[in-house]
N, C-alpha and C. Protein backbone atom coordinates (compact mmCIF):
# COMPACT_ATOMS: atom_id res chain seq x y z
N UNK A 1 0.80 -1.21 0.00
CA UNK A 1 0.00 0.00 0.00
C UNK A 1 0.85 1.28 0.00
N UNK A 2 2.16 1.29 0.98
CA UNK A 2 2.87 2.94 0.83
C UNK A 2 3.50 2.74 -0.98
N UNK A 3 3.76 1.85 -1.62
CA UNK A 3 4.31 1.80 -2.83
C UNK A 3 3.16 2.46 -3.30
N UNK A 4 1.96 2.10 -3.54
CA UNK A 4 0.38 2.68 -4.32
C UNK A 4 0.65 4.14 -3.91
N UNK A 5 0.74 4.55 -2.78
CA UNK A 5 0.84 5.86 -2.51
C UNK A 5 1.88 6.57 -3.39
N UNK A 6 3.05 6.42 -2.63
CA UNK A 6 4.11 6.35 -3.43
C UNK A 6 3.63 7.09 -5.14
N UNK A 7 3.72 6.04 -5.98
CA UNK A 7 3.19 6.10 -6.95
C UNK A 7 2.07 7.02 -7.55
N UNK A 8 1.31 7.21 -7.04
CA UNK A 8 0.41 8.15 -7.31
C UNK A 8 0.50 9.74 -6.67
N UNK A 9 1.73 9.50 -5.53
CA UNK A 9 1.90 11.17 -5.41
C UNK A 9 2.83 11.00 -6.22
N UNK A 10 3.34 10.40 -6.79
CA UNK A 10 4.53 11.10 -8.22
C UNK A 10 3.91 11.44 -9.05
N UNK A 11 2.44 10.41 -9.82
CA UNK A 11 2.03 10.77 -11.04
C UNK A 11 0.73 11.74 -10.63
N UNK A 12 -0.18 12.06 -9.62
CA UNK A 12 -0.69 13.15 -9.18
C UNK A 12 -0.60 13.77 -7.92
N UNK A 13 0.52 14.27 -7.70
CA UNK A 13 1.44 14.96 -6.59
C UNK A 13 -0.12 15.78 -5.88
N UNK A 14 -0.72 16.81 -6.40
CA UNK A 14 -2.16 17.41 -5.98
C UNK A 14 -2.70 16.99 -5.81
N UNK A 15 -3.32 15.71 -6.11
CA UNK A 15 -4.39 15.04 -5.84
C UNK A 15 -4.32 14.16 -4.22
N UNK A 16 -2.73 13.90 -4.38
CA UNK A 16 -2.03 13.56 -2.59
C UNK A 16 -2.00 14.75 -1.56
N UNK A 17 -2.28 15.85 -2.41
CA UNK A 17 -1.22 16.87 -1.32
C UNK A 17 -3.21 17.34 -0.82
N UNK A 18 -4.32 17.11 -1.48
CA UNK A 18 -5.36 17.46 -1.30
C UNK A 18 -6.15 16.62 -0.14
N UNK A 19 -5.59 15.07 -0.41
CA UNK A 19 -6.27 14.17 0.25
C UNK A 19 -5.33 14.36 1.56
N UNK A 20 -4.22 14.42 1.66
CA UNK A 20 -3.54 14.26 2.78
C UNK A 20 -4.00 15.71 3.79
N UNK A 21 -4.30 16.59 3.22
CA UNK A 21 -4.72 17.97 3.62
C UNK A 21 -6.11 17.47 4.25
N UNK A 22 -6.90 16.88 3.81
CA UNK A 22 -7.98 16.69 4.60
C UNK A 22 -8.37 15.79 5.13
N UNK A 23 -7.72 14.24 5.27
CA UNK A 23 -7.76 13.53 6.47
C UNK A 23 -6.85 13.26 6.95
N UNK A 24 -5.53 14.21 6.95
CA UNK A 24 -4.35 13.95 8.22
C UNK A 24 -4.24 15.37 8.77
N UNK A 25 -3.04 15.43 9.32
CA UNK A 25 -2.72 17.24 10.35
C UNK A 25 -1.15 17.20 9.86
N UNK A 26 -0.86 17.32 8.86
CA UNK A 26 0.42 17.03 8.45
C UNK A 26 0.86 18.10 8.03
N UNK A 27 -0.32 19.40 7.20
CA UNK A 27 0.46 20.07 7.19
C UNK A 27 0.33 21.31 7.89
N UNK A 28 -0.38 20.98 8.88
CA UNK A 28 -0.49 22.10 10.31
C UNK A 28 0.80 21.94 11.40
N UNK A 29 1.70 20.85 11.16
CA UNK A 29 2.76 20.58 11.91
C UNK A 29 4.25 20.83 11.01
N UNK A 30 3.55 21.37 8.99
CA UNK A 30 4.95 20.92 8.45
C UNK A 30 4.89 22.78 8.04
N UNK A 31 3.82 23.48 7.99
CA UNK A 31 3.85 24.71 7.71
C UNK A 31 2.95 25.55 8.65
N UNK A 32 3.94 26.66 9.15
CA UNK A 32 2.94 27.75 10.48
C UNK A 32 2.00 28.63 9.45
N UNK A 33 2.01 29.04 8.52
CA UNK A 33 0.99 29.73 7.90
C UNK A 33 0.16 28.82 6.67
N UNK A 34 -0.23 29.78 5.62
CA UNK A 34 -0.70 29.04 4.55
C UNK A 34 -0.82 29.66 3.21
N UNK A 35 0.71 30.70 3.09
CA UNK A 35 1.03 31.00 2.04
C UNK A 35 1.56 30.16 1.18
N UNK A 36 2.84 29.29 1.46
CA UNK A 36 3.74 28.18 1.44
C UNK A 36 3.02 27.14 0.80
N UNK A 37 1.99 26.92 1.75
CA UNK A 37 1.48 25.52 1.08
C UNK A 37 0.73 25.66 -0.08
N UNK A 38 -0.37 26.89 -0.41
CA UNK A 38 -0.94 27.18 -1.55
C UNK A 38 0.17 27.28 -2.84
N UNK A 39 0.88 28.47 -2.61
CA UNK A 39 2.24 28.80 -3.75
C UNK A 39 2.54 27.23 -4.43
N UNK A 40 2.81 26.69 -3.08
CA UNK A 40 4.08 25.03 -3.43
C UNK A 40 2.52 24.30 -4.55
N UNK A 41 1.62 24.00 -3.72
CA UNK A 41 -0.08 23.57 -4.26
C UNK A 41 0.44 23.79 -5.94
N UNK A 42 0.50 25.05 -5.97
CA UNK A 42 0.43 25.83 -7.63
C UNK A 42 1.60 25.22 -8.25
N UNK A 43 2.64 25.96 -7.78
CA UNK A 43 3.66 25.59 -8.62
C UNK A 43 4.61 24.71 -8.60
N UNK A 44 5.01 23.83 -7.43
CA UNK A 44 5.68 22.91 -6.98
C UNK A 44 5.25 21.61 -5.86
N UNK A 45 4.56 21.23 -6.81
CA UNK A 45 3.50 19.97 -5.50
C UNK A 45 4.52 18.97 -5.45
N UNK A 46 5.51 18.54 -6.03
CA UNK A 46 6.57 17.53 -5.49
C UNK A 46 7.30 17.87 -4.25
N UNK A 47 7.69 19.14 -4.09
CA UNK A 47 8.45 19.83 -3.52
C UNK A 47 7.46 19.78 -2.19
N UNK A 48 6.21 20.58 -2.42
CA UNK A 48 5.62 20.37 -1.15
C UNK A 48 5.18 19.25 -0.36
N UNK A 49 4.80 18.04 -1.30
CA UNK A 49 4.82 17.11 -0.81
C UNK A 49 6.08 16.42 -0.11
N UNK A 50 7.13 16.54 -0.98
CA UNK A 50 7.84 16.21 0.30
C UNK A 50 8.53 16.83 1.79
N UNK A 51 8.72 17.77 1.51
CA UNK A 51 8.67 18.43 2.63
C UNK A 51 7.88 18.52 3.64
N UNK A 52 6.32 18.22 3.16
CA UNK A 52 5.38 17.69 4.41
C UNK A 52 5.53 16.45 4.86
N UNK A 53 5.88 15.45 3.91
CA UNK A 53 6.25 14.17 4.52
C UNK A 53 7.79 14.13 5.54
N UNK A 54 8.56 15.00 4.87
CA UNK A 54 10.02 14.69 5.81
C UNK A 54 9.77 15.60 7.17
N UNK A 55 8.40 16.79 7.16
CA UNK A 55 8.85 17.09 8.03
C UNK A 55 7.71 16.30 8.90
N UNK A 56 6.71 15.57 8.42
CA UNK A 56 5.94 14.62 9.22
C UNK A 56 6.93 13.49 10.25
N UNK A 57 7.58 12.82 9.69
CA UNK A 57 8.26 11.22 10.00
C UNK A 57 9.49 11.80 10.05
N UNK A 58 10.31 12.98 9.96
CA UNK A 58 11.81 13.46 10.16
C UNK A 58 11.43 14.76 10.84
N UNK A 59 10.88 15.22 12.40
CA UNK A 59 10.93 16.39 12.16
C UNK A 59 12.05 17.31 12.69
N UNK A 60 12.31 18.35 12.22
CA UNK A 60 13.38 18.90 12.76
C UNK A 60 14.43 19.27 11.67
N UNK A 61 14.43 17.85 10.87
CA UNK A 61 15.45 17.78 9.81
C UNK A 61 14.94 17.50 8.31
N UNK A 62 15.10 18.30 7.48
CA UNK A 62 14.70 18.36 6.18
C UNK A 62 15.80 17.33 5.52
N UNK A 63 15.33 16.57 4.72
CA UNK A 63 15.94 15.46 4.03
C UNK A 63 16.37 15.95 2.76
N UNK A 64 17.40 16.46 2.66
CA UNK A 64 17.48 17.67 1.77
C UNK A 64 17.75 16.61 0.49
N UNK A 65 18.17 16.05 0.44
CA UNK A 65 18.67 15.32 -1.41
C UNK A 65 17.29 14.90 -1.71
N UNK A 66 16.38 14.58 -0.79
CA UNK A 66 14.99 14.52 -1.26
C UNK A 66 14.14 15.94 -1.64
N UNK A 67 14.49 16.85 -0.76
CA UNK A 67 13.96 18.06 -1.54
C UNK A 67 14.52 18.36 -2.83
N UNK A 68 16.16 18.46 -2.85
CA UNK A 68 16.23 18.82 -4.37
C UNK A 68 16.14 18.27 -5.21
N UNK A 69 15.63 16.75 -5.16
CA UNK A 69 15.08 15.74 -6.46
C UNK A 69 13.92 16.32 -6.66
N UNK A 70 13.47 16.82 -5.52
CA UNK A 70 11.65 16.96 -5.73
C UNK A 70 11.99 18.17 -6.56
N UNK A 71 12.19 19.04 -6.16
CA UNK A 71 12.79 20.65 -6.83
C UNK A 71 13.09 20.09 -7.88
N UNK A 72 13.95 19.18 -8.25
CA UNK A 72 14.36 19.43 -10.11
C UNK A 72 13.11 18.56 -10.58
N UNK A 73 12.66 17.40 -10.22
CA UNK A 73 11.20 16.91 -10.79
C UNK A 73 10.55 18.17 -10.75
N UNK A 74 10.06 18.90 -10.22
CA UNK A 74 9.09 20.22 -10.42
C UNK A 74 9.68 21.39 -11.82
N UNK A 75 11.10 21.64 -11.54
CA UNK A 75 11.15 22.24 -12.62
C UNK A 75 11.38 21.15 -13.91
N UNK A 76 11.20 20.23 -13.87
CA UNK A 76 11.41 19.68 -15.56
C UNK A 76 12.54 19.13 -15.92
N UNK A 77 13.82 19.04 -14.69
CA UNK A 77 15.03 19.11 -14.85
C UNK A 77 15.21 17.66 -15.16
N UNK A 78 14.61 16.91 -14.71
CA UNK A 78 15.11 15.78 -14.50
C UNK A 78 13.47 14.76 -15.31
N UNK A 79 14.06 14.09 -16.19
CA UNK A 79 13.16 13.44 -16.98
C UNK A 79 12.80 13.93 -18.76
N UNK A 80 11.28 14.61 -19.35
CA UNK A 80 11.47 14.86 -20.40
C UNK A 80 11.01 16.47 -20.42
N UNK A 81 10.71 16.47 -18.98
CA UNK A 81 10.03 17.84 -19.32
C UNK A 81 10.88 19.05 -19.59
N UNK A 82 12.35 19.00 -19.90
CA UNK A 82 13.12 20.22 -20.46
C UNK A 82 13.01 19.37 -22.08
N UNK A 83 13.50 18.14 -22.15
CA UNK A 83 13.16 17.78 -24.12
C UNK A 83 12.00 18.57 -24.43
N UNK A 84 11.06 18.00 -23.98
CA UNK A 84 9.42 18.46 -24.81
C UNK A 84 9.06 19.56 -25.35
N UNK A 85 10.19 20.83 -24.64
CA UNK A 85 10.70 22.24 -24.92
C UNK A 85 11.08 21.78 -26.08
């Protein structure tokens, strides 16, 4: 079952970051306001997703080589989305 998850927040990162928003508290413990999470929502849902997860099950410490995979998956860096340009 975390593989299914897994999997489907890669291929609909929003559609996780929506469901997890409304039956867990994950990201009332991973962000104090709710500028952050909308912005990330828009333009970087890999990024926010993980960062709510590392700071869910890691807190304190940001799992950083996992943020900047998520960061270059968001910008396109990594895979086809700079080819398709």
């Amino acid at each position: 079952m975390p593989l299914l998850a897994l999997l489907l927040g890669y291929f609909f990162p929003r559609l996780i970051i929506v469901v997890l928003y409304l039956f867990t508290g994950w990201w009332k413990t991973a962000f104090d306001g709710v500028l952050w999470p909308v912005l990330g929502f828009l333009f970087m849902p890999l990024t926010v997703l993980w960062y709510g997860i590392s700071e869910t099950y890691f807190p304190g410490s940001v799992q950083t080589v996992g943020l900047v995979v998520a960061a270059l998956l968001d910008f396109g860096l990594i895979g086809n989305g700079a080819r398709k340009r």
